[in-house]
Protein backbone atom coordinates (compact mmCIF):
# COMPACT_ATOMS: atom_id res chain seq x y z
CA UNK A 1 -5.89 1.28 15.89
CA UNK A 2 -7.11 -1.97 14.58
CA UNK A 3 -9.93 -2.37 12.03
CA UNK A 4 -10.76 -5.63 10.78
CA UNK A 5 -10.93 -6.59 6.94
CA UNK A 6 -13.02 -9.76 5.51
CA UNK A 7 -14.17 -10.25 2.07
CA UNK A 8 -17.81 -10.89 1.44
CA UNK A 9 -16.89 -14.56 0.20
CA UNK A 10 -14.54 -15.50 3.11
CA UNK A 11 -17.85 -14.14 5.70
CA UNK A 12 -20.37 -16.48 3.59
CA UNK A 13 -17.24 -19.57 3.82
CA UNK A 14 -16.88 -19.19 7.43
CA UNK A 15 -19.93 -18.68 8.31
CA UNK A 16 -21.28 -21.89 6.43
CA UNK A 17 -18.34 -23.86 8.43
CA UNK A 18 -20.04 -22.71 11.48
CA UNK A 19 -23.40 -24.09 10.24
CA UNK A 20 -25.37 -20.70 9.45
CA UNK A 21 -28.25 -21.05 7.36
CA UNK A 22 -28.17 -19.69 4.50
CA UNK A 23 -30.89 -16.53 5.59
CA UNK A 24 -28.56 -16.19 8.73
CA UNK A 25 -25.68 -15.12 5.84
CA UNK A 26 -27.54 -13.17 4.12
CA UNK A 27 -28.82 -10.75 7.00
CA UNK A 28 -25.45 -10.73 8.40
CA UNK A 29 -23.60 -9.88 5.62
CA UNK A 30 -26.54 -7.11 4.83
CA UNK A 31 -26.20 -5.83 8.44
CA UNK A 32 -22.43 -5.96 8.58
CA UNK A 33 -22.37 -3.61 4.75
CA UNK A 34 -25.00 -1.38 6.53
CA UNK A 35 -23.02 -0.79 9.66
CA UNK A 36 -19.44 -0.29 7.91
CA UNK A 37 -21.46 2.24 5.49
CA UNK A 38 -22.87 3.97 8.35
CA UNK A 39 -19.62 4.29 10.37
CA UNK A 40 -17.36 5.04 7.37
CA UNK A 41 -19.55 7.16 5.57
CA UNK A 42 -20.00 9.51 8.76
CA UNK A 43 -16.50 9.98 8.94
CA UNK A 44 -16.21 11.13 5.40
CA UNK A 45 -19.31 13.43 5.83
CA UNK A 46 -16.63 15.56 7.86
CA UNK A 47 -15.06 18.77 6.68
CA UNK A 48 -12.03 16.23 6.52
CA UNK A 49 -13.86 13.56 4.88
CA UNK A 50 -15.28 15.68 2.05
CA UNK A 51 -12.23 18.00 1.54
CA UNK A 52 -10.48 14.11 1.23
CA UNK A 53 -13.12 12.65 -0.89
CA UNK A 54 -12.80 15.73 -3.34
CA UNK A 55 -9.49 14.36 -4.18
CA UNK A 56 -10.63 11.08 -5.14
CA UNK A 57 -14.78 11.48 -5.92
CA UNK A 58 -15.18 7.97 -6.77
CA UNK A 59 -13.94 6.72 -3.34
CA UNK A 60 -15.66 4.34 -1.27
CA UNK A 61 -16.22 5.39 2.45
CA UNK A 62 -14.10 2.94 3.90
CA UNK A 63 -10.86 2.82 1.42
CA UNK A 64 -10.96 6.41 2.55
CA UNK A 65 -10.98 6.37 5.58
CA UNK A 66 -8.23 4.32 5.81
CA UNK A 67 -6.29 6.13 3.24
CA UNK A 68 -6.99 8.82 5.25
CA UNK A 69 -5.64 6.62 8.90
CA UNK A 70 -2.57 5.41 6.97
CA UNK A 71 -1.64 8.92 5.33
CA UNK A 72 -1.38 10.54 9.01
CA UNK A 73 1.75 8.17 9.32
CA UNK A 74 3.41 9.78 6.17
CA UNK A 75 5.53 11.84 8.31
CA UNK A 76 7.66 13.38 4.94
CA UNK A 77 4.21 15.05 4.08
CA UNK A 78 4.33 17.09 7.51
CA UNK A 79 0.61 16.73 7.95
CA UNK A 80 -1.06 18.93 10.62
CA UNK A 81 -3.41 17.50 13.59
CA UNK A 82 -5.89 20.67 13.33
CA UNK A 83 -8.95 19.62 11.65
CA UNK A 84 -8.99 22.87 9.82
CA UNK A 85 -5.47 22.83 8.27
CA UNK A 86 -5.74 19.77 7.42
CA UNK A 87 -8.90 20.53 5.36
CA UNK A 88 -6.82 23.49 3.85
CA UNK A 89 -3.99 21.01 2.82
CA UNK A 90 -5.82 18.64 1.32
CA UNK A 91 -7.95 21.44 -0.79
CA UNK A 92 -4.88 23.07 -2.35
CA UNK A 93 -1.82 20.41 -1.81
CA UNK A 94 -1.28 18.31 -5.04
CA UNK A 95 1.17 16.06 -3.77
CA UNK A 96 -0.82 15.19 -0.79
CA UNK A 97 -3.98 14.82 -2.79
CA UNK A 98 -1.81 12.77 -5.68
CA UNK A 99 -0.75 10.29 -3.01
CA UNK A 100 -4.33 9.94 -0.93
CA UNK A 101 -5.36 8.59 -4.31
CA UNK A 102 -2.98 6.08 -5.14
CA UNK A 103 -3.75 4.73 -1.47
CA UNK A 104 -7.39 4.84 -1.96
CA UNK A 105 -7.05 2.97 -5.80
CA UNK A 106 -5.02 0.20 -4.16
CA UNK A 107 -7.29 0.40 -1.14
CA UNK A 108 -10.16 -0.34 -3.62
CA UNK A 109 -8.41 -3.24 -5.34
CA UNK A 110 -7.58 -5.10 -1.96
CA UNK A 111 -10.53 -4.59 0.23
């Protein structure tokens, strides 16, 4: 799995080191948001995806989904691979919905 991470202001900087104009930026950086909303926000249009986002409503798509990648490896919470009891787990387990939040509010802060 690798996803890659750049903050709006390092695009714009390396993209003006690389002699973009200024419109060039722009409609890159809109296309890039639109594409990572698209992509992200599919995945959390799931059973999974909703069932996750009811645990933390305010969520964007992306810290999400990766809250949702990186939680899989939590191998103490014993998660299940089956779509649907994994929907049931995250519907009535606390703990597990307790912890995909604190991953998605420090998600939120760093991305």
């Amino acid at each position: 799995r690798m996803v890659h991470i750049i903050k709006l202001k390092d695009l714009e900087s390396i993209s003006q080191a690389l002699q973009h104009s200024e419109e060039r930026i722009s409609a890159m950086a809109i296309d890039l948001e639109g594409y990572t909303n698209e992509v992200f926000c599919r995945v959390t249009n799931s059973s999974v995806g909703q069932a996750a986002m009811a645990c933390a409503p305010t969520s964007s798509c992306l810290a999400m989904v990766i809250a949702l990648s990186e939680i899989m490896n939590h191998h103490d919470l014993h998660l299940p691979a089956a779509a649907h009891n994994m929907r049931l787990r995250l519907r009535k387990d606390a703990e597990l919905c307790q912890r995909l939040q604190g991953m998605v509010s420090e998600l939120e802060e760093n991305i």
